[in-house]
PDB file of N, CA and C in Angstrom:
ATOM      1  N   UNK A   1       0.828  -1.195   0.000  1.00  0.00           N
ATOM      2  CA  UNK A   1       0.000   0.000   0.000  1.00  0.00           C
ATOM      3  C   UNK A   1       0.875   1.263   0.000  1.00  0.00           C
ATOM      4  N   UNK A   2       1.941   1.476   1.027  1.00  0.00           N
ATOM      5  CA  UNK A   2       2.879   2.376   0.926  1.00  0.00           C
ATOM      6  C   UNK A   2       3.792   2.837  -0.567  1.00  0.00           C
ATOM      7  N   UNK A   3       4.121   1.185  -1.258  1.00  0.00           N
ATOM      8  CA  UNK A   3       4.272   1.581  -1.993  1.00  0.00           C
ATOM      9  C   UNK A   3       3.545   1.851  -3.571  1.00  0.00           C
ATOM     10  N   UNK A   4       2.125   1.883  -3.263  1.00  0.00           N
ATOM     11  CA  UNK A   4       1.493   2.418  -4.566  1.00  0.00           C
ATOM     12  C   UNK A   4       0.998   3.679  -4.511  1.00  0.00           C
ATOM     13  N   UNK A   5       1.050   4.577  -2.701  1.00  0.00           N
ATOM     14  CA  UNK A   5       1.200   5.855  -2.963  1.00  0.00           C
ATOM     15  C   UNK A   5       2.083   6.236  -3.171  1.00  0.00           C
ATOM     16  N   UNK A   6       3.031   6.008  -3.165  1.00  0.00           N
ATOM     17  CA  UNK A   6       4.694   6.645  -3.218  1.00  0.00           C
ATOM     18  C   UNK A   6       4.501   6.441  -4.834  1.00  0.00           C
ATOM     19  N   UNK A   7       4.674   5.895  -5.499  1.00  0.00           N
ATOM     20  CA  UNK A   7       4.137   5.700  -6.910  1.00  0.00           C
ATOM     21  C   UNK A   7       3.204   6.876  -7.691  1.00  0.00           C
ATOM     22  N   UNK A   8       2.160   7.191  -6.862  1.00  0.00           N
ATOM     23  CA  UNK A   8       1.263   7.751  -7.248  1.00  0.00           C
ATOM     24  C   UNK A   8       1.203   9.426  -6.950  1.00  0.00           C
ATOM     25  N   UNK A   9       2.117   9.178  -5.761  1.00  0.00           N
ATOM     26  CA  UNK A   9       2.626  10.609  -5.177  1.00  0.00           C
ATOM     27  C   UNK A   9       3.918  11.066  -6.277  1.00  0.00           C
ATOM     28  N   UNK A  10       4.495  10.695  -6.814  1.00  0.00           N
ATOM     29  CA  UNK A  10       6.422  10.864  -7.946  1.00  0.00           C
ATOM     30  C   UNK A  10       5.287  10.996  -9.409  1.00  0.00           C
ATOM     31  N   UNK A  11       4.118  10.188  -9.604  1.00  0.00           N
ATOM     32  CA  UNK A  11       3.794  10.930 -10.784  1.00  0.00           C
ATOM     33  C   UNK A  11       2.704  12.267 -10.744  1.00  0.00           C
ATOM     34  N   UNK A  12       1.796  12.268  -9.485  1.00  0.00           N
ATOM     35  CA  UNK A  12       1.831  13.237  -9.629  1.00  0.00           C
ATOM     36  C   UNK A  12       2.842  14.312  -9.844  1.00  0.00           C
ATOM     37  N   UNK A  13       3.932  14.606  -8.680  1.00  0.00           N
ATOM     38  CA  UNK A  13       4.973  15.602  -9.080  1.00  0.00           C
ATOM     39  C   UNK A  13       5.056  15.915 -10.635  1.00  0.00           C
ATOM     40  N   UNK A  14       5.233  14.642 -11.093  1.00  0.00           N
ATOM     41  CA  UNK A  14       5.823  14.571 -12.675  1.00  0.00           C
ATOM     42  C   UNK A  14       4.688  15.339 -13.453  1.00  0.00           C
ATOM     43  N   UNK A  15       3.543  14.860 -13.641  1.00  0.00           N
ATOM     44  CA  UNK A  15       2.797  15.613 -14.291  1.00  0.00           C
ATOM     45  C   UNK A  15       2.427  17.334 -13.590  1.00  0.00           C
ATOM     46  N   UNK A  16       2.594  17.434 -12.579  1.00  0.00           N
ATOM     47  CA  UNK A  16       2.268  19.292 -11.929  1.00  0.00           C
ATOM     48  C   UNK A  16       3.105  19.550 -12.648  1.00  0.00           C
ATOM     49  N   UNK A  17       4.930  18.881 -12.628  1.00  0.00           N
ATOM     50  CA  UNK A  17       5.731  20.110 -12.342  1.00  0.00           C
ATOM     51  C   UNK A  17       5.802  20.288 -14.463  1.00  0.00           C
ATOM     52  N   UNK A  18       5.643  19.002 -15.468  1.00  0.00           N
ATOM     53  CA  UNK A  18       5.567  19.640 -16.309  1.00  0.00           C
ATOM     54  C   UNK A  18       4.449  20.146 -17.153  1.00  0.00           C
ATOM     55  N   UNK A  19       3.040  20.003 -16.208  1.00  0.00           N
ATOM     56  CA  UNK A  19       2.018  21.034 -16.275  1.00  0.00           C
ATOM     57  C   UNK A  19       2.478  22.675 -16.363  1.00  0.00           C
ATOM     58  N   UNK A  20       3.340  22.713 -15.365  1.00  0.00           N
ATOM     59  CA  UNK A  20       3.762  24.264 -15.566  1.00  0.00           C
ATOM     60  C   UNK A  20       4.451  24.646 -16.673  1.00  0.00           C
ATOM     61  N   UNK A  21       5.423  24.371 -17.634  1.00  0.00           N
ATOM     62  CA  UNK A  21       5.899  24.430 -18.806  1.00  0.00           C
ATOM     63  C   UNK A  21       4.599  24.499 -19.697  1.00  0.00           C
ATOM     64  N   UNK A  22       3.882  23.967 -19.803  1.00  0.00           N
ATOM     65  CA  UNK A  22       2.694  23.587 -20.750  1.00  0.00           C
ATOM     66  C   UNK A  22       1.715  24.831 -20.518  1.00  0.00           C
ATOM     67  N   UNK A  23       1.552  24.935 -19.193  1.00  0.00           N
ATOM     68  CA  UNK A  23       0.808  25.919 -18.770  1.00  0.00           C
ATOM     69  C   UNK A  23       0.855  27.535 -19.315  1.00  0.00           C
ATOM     70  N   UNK A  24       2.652  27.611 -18.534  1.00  0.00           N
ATOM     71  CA  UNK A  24       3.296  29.076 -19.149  1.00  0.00           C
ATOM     72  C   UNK A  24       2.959  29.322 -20.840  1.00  0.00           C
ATOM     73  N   UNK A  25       3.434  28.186 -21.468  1.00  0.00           N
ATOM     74  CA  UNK A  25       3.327  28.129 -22.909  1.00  0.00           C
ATOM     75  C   UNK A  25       2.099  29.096 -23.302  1.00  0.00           C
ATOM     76  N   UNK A  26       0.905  28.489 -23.027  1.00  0.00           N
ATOM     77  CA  UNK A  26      -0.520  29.194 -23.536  1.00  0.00           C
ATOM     78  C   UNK A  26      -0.877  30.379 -22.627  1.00  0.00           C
ATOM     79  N   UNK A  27      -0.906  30.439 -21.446  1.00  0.00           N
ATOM     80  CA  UNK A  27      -1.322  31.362 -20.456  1.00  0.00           C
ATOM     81  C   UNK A  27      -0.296  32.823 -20.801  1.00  0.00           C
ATOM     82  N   UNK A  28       0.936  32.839 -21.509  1.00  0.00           N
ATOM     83  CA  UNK A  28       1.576  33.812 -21.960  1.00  0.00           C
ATOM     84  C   UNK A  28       0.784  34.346 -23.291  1.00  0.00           C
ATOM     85  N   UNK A  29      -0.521  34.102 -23.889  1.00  0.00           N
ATOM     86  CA  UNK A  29      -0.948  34.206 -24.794  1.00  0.00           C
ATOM     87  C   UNK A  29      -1.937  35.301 -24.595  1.00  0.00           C
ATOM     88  N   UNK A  30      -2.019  34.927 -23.410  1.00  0.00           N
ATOM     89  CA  UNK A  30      -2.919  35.818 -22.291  1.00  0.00           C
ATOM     90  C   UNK A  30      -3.004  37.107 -21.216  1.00  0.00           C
ATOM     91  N   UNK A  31      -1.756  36.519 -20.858  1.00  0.00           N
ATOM     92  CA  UNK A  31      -1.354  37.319 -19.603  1.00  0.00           C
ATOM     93  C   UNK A  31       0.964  38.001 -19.832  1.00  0.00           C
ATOM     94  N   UNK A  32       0.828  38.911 -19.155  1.00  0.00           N
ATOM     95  CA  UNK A  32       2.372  39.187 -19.401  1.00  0.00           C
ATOM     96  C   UNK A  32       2.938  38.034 -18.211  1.00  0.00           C
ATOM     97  N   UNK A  33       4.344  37.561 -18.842  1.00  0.00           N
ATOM     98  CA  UNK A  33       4.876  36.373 -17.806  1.00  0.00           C
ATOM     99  C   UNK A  33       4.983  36.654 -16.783  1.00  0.00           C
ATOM    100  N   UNK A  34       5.541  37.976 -16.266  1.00  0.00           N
ATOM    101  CA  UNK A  34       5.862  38.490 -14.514  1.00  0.00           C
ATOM    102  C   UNK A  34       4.564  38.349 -14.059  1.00  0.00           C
ATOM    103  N   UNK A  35       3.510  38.629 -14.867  1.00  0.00           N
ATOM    104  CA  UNK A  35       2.644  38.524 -13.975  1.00  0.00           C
ATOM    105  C   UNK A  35       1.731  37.113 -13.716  1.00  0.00           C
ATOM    106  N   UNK A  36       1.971  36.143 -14.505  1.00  0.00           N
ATOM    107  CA  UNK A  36       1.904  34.999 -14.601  1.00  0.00           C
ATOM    108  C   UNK A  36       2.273  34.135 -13.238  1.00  0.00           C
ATOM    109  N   UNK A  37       3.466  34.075 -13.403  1.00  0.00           N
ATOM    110  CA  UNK A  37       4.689  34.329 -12.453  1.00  0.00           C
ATOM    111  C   UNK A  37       4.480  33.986 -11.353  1.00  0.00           C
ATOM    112  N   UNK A  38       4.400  35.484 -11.072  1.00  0.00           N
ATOM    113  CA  UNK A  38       3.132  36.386  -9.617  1.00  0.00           C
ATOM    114  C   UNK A  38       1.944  35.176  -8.829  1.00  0.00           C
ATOM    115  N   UNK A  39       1.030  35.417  -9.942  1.00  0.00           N
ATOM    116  CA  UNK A  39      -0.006  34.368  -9.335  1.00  0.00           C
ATOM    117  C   UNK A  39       0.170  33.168  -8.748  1.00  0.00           C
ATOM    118  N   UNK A  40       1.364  32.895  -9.693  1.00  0.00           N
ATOM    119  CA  UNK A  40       1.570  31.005  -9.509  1.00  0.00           C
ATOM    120  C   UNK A  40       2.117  30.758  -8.123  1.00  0.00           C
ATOM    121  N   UNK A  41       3.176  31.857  -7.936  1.00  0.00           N
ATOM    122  CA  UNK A  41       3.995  31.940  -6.914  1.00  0.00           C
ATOM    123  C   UNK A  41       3.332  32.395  -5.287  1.00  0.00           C
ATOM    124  N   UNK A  42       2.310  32.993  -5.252  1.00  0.00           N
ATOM    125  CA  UNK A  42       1.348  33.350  -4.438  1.00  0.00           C
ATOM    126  C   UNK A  42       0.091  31.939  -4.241  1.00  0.00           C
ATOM    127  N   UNK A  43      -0.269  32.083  -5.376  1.00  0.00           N
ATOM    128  CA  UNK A  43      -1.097  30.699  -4.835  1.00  0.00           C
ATOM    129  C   UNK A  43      -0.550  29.545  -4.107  1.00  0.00           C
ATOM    130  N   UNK A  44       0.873  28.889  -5.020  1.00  0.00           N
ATOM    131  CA  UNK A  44       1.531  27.717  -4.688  1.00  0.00           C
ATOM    132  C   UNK A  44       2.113  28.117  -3.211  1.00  0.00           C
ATOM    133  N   UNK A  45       2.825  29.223  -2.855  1.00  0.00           N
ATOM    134  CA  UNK A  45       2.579  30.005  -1.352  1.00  0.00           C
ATOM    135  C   UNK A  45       1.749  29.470  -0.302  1.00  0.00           C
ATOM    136  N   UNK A  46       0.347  29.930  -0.812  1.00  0.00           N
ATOM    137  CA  UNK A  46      -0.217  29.910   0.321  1.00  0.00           C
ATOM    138  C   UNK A  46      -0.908  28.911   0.259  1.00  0.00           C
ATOM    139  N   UNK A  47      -0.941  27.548  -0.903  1.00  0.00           N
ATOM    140  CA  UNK A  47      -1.429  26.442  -0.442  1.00  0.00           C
ATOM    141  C   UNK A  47      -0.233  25.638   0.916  1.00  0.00           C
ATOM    142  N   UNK A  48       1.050  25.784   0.349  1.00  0.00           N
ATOM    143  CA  UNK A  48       2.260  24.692   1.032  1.00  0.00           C
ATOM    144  C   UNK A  48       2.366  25.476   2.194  1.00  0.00           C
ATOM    145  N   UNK A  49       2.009  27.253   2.460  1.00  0.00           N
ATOM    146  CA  UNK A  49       2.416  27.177   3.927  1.00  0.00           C
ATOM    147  C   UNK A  49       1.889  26.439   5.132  1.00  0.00           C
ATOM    148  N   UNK A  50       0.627  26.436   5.095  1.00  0.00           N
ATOM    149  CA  UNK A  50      -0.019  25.555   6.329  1.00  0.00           C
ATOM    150  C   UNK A  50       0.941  24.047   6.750  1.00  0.00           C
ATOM    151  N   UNK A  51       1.239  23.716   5.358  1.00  0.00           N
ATOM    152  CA  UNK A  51       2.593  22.230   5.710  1.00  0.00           C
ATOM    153  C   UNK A  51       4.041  23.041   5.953  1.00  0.00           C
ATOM    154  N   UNK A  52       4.284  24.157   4.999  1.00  0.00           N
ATOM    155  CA  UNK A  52       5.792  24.194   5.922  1.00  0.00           C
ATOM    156  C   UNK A  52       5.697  24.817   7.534  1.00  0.00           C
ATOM    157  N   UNK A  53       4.879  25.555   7.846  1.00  0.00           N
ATOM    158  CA  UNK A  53       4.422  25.517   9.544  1.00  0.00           C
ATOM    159  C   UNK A  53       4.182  24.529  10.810  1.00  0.00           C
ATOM    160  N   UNK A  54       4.115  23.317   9.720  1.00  0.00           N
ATOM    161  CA  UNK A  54       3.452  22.136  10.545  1.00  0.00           C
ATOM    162  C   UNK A  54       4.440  21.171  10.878  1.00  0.00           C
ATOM    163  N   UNK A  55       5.010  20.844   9.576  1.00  0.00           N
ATOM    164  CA  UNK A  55       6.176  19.726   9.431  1.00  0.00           C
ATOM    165  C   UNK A  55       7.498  20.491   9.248  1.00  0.00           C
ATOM    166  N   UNK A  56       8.392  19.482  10.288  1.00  0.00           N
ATOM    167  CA  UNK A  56       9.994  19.929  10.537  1.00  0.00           C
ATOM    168  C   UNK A  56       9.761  20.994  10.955  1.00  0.00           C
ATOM    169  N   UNK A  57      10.969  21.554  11.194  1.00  0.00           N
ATOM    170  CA  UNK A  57      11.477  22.155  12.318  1.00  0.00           C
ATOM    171  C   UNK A  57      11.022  23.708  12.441  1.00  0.00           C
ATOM    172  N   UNK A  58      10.645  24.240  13.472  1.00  0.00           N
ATOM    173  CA  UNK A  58      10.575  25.482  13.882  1.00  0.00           C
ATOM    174  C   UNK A  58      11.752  26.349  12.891  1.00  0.00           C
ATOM    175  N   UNK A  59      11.272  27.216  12.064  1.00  0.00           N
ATOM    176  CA  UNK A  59      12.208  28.300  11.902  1.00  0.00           C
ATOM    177  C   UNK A  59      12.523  29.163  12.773  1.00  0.00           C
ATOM    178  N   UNK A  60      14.012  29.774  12.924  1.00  0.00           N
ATOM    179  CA  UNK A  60      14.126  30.462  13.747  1.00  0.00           C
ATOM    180  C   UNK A  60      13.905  32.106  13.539  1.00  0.00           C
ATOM    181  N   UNK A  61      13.662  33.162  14.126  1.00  0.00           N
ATOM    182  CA  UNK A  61      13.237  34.192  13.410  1.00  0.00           C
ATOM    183  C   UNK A  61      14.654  34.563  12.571  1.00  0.00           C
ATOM    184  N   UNK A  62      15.853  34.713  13.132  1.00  0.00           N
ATOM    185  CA  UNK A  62      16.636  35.268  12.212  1.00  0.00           C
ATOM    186  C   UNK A  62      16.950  34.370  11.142  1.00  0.00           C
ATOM    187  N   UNK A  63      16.511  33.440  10.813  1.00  0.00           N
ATOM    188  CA  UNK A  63      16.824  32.936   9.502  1.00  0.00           C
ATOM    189  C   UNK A  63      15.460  33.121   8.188  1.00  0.00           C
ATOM    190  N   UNK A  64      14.492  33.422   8.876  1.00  0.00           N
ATOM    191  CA  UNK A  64      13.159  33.600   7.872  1.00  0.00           C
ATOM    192  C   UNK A  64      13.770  34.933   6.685  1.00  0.00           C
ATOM    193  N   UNK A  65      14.326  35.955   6.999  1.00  0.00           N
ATOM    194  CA  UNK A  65      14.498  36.806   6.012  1.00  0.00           C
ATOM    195  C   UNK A  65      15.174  36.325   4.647  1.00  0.00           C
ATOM    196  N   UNK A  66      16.805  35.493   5.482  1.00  0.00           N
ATOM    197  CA  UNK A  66      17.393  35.114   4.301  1.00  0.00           C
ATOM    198  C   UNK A  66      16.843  34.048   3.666  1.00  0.00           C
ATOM    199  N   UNK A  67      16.440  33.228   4.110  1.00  0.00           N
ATOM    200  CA  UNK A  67      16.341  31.772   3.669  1.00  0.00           C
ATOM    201  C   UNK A  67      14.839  32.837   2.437  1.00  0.00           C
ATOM    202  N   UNK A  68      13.559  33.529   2.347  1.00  0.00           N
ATOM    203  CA  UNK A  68      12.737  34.113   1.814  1.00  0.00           C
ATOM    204  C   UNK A  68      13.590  34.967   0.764  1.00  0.00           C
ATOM    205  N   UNK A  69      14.551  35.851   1.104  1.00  0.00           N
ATOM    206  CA  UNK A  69      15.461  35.935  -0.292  1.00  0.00           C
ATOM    207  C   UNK A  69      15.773  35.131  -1.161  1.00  0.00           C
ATOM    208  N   UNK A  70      16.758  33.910  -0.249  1.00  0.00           N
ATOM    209  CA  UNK A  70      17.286  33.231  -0.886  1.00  0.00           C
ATOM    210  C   UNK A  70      16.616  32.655  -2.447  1.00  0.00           C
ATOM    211  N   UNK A  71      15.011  32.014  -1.677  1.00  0.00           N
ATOM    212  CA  UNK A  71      14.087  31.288  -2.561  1.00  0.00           C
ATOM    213  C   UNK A  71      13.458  32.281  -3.463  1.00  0.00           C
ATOM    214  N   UNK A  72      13.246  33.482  -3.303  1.00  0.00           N
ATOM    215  CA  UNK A  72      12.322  34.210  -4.175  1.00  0.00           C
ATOM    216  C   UNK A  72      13.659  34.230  -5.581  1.00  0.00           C
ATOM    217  N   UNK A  73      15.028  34.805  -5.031  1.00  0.00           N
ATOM    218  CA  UNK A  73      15.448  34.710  -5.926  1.00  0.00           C
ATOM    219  C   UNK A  73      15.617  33.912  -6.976  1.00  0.00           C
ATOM    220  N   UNK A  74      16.113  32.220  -6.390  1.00  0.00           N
ATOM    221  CA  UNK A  74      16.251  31.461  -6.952  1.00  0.00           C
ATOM    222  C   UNK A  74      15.475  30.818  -7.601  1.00  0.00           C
ATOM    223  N   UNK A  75      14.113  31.264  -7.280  1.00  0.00           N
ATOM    224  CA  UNK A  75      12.691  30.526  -8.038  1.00  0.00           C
ATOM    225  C   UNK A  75      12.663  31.807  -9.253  1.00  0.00           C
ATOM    226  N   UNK A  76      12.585  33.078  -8.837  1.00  0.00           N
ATOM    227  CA  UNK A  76      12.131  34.182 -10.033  1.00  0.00           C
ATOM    228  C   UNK A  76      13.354  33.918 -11.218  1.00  0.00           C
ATOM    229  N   UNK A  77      14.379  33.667 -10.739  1.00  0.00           N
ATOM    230  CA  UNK A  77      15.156  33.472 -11.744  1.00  0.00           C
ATOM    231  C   UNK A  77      15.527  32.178 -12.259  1.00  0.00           C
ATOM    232  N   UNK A  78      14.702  31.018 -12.101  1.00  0.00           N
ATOM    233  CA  UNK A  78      14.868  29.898 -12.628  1.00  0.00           C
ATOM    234  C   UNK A  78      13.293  29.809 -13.830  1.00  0.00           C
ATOM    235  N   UNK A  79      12.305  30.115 -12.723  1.00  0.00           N
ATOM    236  CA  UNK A  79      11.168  30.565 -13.285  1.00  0.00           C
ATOM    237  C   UNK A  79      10.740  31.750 -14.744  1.00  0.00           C
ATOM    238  N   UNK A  80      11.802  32.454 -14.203  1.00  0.00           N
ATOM    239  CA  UNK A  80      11.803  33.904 -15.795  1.00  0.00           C
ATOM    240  C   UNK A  80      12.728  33.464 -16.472  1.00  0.00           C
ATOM    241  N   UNK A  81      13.735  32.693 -16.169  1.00  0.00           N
ATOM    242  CA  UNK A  81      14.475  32.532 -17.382  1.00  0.00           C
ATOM    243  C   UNK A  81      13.706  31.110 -18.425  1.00  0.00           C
ATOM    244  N   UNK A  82      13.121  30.300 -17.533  1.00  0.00           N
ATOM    245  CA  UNK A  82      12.139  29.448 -18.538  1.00  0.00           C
ATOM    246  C   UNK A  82      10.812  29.413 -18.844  1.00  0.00           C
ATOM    247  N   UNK A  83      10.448  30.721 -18.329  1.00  0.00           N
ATOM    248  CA  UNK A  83       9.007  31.802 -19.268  1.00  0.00           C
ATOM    249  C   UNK A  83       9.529  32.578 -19.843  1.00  0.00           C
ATOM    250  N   UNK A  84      10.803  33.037 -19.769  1.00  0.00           N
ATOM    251  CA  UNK A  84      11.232  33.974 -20.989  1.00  0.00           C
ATOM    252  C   UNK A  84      11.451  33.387 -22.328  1.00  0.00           C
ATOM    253  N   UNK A  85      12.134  32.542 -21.766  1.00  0.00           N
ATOM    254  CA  UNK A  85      12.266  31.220 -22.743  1.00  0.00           C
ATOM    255  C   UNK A  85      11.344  30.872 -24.020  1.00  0.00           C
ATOM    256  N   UNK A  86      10.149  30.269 -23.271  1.00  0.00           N
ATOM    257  CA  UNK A  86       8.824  29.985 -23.980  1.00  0.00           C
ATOM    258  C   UNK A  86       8.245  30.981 -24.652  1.00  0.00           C
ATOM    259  N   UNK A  87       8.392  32.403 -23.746  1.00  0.00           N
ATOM    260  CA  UNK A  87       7.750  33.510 -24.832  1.00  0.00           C
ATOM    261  C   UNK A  87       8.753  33.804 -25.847  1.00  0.00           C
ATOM    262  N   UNK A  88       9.494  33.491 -25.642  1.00  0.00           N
ATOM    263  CA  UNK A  88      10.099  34.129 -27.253  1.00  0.00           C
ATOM    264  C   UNK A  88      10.433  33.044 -28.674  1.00  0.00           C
ATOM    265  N   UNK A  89       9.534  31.868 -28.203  1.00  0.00           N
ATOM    266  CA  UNK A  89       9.465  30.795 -29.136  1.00  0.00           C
ATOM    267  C   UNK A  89      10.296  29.746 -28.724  1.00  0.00           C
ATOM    268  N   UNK A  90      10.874  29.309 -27.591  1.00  0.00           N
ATOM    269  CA  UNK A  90      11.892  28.362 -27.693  1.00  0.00           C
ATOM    270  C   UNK A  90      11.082  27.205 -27.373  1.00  0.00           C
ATOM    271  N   UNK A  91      10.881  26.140 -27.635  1.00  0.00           N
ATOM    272  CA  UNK A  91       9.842  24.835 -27.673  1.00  0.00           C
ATOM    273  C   UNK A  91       9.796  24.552 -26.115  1.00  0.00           C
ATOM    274  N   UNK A  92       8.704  24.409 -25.632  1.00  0.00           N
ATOM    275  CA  UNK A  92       8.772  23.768 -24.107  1.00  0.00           C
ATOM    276  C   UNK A  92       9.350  22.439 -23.313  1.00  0.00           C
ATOM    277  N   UNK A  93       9.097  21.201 -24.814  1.00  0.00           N
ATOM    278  CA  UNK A  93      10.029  20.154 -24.283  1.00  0.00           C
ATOM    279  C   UNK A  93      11.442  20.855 -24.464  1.00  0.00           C
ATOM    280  N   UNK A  94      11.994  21.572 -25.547  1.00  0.00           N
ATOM    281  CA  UNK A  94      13.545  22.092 -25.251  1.00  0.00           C
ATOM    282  C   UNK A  94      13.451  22.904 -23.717  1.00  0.00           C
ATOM    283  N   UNK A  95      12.936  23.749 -23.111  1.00  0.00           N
ATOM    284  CA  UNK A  95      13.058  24.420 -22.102  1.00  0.00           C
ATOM    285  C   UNK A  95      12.953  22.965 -20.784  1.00  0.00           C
ATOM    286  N   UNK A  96      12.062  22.514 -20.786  1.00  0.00           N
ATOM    287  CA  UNK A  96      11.757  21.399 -20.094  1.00  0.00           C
ATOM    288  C   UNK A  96      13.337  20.654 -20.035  1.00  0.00           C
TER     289      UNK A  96
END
């Protein structure tokens, strides 16, 4: 049983995370990417905080600032460089 959610839990991942490639693709048809972006990053936010509050370890206050840099950066710029990507024609399985 354990292991046919664990199974079922790795493809979900698989299909969300390249839902988002697929997603950006058309939704840039629509909307400007930063602000695309924006939403995704706010929603996906405030669904996972209630679990990162819950599970593991207490953050300590002086580490919440950097560790919230750290990630905004490293997501906006992993994130814009492969919606920039897509908007300017580069194929999504190539970005993928």
């Amino acid at each position: 049983m354990g292991l046919a959610i664990l199974v079922l839990l790795e493809a979900a991942l698989v299909i969300c995370w390249s839902a988002g490639f697929i997603g950006i693709r058309f939704a840039s048809d629509h909307a400007p990417i930063f602000l695309i972006l924006l939403w995704r990053s706010l929603v996906s936010g405030i669904v996972l905080l209630p679990f990162a509050l819950t599970i593991g370890p207490r953050p300590r206050r002086k580490d919440v600032l950097p560790q919230v840099l750290f990630g905004a950066l490293a997501m906006s710029a992993y994130l814009g460089a492969f919606a920039l990507a897509i908007s300017h024609g580069v194929p999504t399985g190539l970005v993928a």
